[in-house]
Every structure is written in structure tokens, then in C-alpha cells.
C-alpha atoms as a PDB file:
ATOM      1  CA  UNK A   1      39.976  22.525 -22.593  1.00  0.00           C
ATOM      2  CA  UNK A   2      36.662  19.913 -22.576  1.00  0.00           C
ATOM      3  CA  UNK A   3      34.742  20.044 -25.416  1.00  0.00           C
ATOM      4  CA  UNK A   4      31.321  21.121 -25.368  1.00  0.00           C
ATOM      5  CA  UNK A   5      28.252  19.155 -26.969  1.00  0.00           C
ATOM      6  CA  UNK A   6      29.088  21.302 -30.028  1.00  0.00           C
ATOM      7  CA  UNK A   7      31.970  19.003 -31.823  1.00  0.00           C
ATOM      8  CA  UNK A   8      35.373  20.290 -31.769  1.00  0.00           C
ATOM      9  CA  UNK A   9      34.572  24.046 -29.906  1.00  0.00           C
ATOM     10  CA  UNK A  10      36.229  24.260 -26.538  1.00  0.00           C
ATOM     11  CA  UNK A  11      35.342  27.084 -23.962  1.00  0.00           C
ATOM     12  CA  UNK A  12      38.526  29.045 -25.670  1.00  0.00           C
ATOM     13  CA  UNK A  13      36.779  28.885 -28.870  1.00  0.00           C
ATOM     14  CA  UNK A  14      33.264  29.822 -27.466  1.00  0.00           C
ATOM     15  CA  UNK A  15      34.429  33.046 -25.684  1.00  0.00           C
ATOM     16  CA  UNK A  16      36.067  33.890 -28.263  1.00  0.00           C
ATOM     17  CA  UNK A  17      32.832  34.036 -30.736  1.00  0.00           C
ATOM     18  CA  UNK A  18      30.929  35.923 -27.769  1.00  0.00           C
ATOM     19  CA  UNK A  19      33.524  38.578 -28.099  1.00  0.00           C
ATOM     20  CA  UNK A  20      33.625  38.923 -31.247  1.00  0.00           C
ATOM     21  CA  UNK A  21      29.836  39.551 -31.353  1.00  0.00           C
ATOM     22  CA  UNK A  22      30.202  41.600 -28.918  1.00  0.00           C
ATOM     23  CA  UNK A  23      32.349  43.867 -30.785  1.00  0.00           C
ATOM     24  CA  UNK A  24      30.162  43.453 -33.744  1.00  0.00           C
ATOM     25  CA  UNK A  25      27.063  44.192 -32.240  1.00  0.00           C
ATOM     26  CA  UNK A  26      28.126  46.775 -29.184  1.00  0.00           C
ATOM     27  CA  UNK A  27      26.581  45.948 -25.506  1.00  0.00           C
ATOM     28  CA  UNK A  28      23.382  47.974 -26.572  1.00  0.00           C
ATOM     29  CA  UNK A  29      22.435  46.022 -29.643  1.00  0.00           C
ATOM     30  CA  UNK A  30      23.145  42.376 -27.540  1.00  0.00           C
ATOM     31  CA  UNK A  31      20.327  42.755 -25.593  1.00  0.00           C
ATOM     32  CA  UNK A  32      18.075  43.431 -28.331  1.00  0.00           C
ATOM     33  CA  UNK A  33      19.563  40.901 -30.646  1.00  0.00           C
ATOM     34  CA  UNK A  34      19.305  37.840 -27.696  1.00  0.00           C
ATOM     35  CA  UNK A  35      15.354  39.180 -26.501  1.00  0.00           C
ATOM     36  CA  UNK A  36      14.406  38.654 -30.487  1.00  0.00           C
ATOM     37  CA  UNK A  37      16.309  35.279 -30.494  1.00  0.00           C
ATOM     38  CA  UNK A  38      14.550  34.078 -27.189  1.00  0.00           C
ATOM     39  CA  UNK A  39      11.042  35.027 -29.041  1.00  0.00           C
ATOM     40  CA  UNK A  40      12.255  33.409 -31.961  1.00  0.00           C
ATOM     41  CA  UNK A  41      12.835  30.302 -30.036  1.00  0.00           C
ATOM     42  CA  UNK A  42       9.516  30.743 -28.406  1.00  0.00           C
ATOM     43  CA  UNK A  43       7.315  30.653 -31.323  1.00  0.00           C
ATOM     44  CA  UNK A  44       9.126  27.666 -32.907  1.00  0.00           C
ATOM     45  CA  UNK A  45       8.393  25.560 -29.456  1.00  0.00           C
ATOM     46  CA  UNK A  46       4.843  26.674 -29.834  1.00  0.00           C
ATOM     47  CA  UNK A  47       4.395  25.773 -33.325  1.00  0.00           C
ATOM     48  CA  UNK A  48       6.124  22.329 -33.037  1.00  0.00           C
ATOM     49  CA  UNK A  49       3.009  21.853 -30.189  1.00  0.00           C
ATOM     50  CA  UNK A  50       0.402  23.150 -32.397  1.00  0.00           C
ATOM     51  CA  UNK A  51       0.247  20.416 -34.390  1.00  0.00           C
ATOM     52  CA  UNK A  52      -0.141  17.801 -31.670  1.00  0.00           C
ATOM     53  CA  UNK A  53      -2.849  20.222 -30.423  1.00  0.00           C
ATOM     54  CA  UNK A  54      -5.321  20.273 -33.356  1.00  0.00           C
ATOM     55  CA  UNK A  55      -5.386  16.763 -33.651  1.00  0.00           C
ATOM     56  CA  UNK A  56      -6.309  15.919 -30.347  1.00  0.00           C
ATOM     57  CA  UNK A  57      -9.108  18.298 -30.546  1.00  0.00           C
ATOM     58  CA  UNK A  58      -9.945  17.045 -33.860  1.00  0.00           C
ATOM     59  CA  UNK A  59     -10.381  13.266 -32.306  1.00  0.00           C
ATOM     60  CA  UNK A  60     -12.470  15.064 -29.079  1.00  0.00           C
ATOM     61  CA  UNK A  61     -14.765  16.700 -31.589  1.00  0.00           C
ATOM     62  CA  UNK A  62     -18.377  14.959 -32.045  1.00  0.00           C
ATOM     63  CA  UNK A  63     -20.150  15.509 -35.495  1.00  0.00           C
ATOM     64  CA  UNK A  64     -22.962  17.389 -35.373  1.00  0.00           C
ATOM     65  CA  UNK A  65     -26.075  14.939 -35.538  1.00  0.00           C
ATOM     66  CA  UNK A  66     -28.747  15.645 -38.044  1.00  0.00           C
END
């Protein structure tokens, strides 16, 4: 079996923790469970950008002249 970018966990040992999820969790729950990981994963993306974000507007930014 090749290893996978994981360490030591093989595609034996990989199927293996899907099925037992899926027995924990029942093919109903999954679903739910991996659509509120993928937003989960979403908002982390968007606030690593957010950061970068600000600043540039920050720098584009003129002070007000008075």
C-alpha cells in the first residue's frame, strides 16, 4: 500500500476511518457533517485573505486634507 502525504496512513488505513465514520455518523448525518466542514474551510480561507486585504486598502487610502 503507498503512503499518502499523511505519514504512516496507507489507503487500508484511510478507508477504514471513512467507514468507521460512516457507521458513526449514518449516510444522512455525512452529508451534513462534510457541507459544515466545507463552510468551515471556507471562512478560514477568507479570513487568512482579510488581512492582506485591509492593508492594501489602508496604503490606497489618502488622508483627508484640511
Amino acid at each position: 500500500m503507498t503512503t499518502l502525504f499523511l505519514g504512516g496512513i496507507g489507503t487500508g488505513e484511510i478507508i477504514l476511518i471513512v467507514l468507521a465514520i460512516l457507521l458513526l455518523f449514518g449516510g444522512k448525518k455525512l452529508p451534513e457533517l462534510m457541507r459544515g466542514m466545507g463552510k468551515g474551510v471556507k471562512e478560514f480561507k477568507d479570513a487568512m485573505n482579510e488581512p492582506t486585504g485591509e492593508k492594501s486598502e489602508k496604503k490606497e487610502e489618502k488622508p483627508e486634507e484640511k
